[in-house]
N, C-alpha and C. Protein backbone atom coordinates (compact mmCIF):
# COMPACT_ATOMS: atom_id res chain seq x y z
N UNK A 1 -30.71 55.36 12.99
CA UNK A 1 -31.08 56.36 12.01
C UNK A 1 -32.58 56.60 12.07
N UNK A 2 -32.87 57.91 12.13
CA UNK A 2 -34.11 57.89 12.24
C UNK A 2 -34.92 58.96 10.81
N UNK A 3 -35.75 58.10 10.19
CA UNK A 3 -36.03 58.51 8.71
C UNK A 3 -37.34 59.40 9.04
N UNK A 4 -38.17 59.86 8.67
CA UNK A 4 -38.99 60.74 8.55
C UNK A 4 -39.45 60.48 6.96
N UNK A 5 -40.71 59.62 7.28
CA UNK A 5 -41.30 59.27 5.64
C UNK A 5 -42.60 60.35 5.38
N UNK A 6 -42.49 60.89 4.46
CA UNK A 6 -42.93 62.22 3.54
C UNK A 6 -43.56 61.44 2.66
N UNK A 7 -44.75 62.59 2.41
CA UNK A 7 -45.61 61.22 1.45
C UNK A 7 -47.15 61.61 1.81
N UNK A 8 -47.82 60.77 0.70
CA UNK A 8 -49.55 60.80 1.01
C UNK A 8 -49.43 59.13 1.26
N UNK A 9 -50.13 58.93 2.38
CA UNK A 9 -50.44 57.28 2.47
C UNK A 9 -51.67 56.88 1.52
N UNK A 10 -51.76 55.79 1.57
CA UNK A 10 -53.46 55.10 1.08
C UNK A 10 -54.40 55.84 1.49
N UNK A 11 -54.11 55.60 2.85
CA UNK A 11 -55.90 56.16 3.46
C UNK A 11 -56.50 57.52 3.27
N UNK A 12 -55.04 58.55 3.05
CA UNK A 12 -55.19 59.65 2.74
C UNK A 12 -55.62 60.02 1.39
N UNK A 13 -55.56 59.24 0.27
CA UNK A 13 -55.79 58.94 -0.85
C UNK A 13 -56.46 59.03 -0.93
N UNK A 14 -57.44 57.83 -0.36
CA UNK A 14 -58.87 57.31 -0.45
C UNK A 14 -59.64 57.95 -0.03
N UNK A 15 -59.58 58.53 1.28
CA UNK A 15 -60.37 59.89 1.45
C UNK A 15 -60.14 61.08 0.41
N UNK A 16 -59.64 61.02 0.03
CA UNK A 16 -59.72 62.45 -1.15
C UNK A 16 -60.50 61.86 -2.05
N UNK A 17 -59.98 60.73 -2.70
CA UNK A 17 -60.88 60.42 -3.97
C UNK A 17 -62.40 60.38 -3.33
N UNK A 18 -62.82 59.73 -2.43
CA UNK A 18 -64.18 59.68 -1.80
C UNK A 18 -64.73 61.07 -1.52
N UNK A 19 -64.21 62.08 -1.15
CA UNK A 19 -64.99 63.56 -1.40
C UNK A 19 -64.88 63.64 -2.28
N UNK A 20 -64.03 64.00 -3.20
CA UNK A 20 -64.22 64.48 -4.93
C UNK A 20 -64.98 63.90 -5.68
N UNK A 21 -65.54 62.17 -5.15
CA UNK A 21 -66.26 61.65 -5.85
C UNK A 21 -68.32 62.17 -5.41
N UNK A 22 -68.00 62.38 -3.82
CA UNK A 22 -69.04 63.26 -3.42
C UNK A 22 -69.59 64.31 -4.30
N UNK A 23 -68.58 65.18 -3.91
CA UNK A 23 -68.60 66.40 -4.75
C UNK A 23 -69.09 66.42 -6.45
N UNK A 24 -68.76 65.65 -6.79
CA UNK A 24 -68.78 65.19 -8.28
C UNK A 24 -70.44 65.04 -8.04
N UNK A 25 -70.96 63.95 -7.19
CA UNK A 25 -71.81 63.38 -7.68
C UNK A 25 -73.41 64.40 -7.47
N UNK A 26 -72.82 65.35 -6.32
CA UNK A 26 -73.84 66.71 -6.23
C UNK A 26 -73.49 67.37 -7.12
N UNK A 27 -72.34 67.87 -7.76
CA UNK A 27 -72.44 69.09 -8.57
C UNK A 27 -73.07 68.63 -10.20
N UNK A 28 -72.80 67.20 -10.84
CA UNK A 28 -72.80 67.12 -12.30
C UNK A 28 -74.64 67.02 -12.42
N UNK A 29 -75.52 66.33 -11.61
CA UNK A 29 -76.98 66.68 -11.71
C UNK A 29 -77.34 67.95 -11.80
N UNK A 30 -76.58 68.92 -11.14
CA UNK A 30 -77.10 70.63 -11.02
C UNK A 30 -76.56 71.30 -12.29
N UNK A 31 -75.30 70.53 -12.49
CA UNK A 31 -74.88 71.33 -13.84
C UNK A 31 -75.39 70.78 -15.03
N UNK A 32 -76.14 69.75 -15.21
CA UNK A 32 -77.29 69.15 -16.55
C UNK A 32 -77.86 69.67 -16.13
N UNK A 33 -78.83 69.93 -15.47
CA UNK A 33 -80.30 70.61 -15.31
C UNK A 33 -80.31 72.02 -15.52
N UNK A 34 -79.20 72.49 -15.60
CA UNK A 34 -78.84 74.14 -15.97
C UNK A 34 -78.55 73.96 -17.42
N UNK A 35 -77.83 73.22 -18.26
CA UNK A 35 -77.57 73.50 -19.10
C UNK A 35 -78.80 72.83 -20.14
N UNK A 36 -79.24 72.03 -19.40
CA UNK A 36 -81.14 71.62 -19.59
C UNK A 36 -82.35 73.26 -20.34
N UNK A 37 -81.74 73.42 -19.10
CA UNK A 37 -82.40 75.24 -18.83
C UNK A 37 -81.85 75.85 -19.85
N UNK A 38 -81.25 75.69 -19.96
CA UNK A 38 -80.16 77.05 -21.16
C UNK A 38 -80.28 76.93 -22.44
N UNK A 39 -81.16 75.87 -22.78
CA UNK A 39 -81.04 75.11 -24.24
C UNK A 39 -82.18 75.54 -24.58
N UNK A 40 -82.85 75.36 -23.95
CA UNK A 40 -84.67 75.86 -23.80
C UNK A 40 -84.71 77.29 -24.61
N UNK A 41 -83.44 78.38 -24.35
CA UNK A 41 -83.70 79.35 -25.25
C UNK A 41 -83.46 79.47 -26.38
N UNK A 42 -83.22 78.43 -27.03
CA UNK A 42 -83.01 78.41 -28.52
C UNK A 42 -84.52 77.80 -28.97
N UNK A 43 -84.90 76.80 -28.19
CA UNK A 43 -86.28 77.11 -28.96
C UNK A 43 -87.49 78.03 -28.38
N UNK A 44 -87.36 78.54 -27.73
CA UNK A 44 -88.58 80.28 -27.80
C UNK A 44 -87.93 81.41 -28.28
N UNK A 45 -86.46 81.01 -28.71
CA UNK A 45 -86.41 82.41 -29.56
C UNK A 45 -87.13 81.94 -30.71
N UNK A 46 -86.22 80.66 -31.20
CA UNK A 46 -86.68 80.36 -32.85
C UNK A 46 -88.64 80.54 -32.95
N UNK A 47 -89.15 80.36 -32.18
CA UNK A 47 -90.53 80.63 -32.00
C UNK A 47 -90.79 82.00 -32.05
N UNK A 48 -90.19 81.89 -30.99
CA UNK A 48 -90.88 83.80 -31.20
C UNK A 48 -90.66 84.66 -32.59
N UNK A 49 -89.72 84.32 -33.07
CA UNK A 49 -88.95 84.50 -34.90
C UNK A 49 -90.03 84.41 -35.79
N UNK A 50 -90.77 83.12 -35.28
CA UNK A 50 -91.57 82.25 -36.26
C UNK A 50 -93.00 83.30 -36.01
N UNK A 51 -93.05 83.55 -34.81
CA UNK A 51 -94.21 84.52 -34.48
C UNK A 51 -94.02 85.37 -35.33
N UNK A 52 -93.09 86.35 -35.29
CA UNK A 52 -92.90 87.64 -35.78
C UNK A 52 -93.01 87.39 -37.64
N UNK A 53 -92.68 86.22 -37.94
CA UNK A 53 -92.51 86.20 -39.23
C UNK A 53 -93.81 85.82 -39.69
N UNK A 54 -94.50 84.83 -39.11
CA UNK A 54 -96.30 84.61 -39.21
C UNK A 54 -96.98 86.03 -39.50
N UNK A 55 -96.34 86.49 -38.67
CA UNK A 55 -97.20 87.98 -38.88
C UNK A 55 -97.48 89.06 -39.93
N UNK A 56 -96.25 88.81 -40.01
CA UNK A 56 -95.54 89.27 -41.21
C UNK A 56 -95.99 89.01 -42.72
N UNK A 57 -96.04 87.65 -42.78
CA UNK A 57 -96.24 86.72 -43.72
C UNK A 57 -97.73 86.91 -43.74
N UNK A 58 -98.67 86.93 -42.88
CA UNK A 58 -99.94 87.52 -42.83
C UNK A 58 -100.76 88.63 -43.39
N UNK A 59 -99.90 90.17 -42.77
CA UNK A 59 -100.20 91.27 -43.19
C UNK A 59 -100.23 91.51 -45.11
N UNK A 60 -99.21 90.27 -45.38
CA UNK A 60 -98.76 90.66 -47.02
C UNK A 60 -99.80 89.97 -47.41
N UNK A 61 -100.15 88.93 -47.01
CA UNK A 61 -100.94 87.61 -47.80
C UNK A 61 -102.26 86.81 -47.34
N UNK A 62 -102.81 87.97 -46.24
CA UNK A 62 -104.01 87.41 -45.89
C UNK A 62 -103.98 85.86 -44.83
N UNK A 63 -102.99 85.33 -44.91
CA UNK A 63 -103.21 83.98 -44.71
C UNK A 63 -101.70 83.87 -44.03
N UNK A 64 -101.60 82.89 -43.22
CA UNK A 64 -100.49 82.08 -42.51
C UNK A 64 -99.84 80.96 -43.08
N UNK A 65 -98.57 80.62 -43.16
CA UNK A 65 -97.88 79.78 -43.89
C UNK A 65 -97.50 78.75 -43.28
N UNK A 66 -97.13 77.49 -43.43
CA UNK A 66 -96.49 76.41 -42.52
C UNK A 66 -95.32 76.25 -43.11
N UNK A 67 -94.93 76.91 -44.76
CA UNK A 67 -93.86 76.30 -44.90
C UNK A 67 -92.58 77.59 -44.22
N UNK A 68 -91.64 76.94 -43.77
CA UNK A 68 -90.38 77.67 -43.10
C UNK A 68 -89.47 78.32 -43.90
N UNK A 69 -89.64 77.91 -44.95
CA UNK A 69 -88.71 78.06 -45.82
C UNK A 69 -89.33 79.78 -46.44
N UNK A 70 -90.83 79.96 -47.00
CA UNK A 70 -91.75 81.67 -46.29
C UNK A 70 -91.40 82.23 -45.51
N UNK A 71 -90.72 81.53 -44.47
CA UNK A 71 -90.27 82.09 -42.95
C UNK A 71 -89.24 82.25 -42.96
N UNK A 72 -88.14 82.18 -43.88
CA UNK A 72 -87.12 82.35 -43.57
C UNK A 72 -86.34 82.23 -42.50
N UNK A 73 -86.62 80.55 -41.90
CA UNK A 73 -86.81 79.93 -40.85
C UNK A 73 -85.72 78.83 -40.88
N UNK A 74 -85.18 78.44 -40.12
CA UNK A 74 -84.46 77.31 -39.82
C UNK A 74 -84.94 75.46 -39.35
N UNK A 75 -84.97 74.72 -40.10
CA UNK A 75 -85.70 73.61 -38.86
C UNK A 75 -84.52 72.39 -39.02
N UNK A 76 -84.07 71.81 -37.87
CA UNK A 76 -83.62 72.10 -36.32
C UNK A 76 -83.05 73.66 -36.11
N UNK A 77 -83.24 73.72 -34.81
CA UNK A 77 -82.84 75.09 -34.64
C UNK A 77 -80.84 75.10 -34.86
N UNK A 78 -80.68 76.10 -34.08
CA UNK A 78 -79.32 76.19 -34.68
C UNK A 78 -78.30 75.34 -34.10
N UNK A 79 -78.65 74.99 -33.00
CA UNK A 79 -77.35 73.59 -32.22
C UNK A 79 -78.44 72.35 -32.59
N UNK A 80 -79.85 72.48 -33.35
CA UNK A 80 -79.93 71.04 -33.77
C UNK A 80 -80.69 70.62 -31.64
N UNK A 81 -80.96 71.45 -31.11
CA UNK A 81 -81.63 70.73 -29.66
C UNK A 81 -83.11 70.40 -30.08
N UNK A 82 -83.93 71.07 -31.18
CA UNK A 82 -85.01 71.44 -31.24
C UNK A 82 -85.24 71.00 -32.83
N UNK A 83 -86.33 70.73 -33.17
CA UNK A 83 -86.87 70.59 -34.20
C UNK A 83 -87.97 71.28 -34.41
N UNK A 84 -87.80 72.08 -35.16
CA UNK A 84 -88.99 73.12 -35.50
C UNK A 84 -90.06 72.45 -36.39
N UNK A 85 -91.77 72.86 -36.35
CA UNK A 85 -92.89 72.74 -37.41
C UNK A 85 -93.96 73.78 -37.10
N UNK A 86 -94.15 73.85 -38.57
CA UNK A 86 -95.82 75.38 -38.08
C UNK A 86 -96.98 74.30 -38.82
N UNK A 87 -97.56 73.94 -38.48
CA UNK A 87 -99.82 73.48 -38.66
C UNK A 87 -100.27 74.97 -38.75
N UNK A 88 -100.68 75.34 -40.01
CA UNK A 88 -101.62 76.25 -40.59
C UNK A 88 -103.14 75.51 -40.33
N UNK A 89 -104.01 76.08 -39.70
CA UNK A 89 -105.57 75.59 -39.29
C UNK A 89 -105.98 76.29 -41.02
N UNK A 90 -107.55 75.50 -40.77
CA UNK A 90 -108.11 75.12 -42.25
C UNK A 90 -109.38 76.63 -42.39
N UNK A 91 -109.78 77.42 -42.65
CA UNK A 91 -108.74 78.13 -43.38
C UNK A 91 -107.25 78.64 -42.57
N UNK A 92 -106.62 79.42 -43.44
CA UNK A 92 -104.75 80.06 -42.80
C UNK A 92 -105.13 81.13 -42.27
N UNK A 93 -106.02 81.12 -41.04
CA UNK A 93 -106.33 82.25 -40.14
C UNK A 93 -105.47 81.98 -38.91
N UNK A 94 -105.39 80.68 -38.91
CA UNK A 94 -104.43 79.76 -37.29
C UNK A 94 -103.40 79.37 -37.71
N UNK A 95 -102.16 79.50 -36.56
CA UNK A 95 -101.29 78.45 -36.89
C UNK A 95 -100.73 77.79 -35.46
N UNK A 96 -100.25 77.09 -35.57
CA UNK A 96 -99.05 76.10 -34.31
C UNK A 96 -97.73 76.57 -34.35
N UNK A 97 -97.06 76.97 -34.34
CA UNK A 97 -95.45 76.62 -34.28
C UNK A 97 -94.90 75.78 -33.23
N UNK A 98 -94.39 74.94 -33.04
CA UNK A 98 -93.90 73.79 -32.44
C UNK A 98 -92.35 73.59 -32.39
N UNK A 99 -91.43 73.44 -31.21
CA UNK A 99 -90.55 73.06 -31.26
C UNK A 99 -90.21 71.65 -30.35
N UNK A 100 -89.69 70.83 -31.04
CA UNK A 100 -89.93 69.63 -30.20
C UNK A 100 -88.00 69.05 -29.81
N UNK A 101 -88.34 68.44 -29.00
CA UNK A 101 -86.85 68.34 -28.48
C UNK A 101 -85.67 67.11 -29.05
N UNK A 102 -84.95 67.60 -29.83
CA UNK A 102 -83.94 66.63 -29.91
C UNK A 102 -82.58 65.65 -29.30
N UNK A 103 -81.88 64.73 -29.70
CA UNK A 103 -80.76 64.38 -29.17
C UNK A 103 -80.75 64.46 -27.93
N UNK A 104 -79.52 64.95 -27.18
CA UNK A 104 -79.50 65.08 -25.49
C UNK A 104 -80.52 66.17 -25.18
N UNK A 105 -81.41 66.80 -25.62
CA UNK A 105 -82.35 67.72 -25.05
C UNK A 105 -83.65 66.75 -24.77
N UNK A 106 -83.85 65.54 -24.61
CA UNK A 106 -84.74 65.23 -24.52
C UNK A 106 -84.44 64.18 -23.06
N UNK A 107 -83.49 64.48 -22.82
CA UNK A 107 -83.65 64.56 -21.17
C UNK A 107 -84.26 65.68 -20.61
N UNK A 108 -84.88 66.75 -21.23
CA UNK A 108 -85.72 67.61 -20.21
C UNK A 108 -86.89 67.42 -20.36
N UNK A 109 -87.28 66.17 -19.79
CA UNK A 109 -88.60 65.69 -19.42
C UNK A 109 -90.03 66.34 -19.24
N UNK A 110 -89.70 67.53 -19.04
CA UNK A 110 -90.81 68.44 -18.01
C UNK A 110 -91.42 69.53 -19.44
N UNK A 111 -90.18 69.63 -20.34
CA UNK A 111 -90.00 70.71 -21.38
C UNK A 111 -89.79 70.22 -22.76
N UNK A 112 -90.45 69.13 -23.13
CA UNK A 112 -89.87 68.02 -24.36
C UNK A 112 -90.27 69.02 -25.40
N UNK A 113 -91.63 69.77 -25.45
CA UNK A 113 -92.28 70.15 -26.79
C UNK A 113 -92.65 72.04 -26.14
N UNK A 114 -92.34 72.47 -27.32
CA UNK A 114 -92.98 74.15 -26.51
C UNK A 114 -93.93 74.26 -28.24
N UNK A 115 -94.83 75.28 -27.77
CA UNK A 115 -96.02 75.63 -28.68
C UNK A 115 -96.42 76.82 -28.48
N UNK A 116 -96.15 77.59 -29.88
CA UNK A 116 -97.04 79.24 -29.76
C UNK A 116 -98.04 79.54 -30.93
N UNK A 117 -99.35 79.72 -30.35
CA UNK A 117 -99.97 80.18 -31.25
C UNK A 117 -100.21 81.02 -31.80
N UNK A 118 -101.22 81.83 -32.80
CA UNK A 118 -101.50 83.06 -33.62
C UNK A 118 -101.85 83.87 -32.52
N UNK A 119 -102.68 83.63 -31.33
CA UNK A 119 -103.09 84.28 -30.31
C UNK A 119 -102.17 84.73 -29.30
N UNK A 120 -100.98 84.04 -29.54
CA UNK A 120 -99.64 84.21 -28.26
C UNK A 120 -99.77 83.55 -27.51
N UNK A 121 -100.84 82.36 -27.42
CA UNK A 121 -100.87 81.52 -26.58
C UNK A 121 -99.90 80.08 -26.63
N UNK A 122 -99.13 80.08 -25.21
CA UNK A 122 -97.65 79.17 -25.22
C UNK A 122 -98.20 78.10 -24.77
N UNK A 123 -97.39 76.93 -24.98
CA UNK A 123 -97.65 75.95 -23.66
C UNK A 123 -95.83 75.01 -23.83
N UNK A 124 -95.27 74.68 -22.91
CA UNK A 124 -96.72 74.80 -22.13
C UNK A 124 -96.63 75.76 -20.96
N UNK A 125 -97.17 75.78 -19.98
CA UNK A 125 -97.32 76.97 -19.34
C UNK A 125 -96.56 77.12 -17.77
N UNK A 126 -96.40 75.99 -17.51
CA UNK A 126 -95.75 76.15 -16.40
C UNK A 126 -93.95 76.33 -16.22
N UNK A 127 -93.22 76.57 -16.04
CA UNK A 127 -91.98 76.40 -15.87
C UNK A 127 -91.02 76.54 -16.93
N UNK A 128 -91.54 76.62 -17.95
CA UNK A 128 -90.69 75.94 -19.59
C UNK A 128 -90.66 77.45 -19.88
N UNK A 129 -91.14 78.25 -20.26
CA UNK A 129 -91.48 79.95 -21.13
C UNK A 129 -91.03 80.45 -19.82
């Protein structure tokens, strides 16, 4: 009798799991570092918000506010990646807005803190804005 065995063996196995585990191990670094990237726009919008509302808050009142709550502002931003604060300079001609990085966002090493000033000046400046 002659049988004909049908089937995945071991070795065939093991090579599959060993590429998929390849595969795995290039694709999941590229897909954090993107979604690294992607998070980043929740805090320069909430900034830029904070800009527009500084301004705002300015034209009526001479002066710049730190509290958020004037701003009709959020702090953490809205998934909570970012923690928002504004530093009013002495007199409220300056301010900071600051978003600093929370929870799993603070694996983006390069991009921990972003900063915009009254002048529009960001930082930080390379790669992050």
């Amino acid at each position: 009798m002659n049988h004909k065995h049908r089937g995945v063996t071991l070795i065939e196995l093991m090579i599959t799991v060993a590429v998929v585990s390849i595969l795995a191990a290039v694709a999941y670094p590229s897909y954090r570092n993107h979604t690294l990237r992607a998070h980043r726009a929740e805090a320069k919008a909430a900034l830029l918000q904070i800009q527009v509302a500084e301004e705002k808050w300015f034209l009526q009142n001479n002066a710049y506010t730190s509290s958020l709550t004037n701003l009709n502002s959020v702090s953490p931003t809205v998934n909570g990646y970012y923690t928002i604060s504004v530093t009013v300079g002495n007199p409220a001609t300056t301010y900071t807005a600051t978003a600093t990085a929370t929870s799993i966002q603070n694996a983006d090493t390069s991009c921990l803190t972003f900063t915009i000033k009254e002048t529009g000046t960001r930082t930080p400046t390379t790669g992050c804005w």
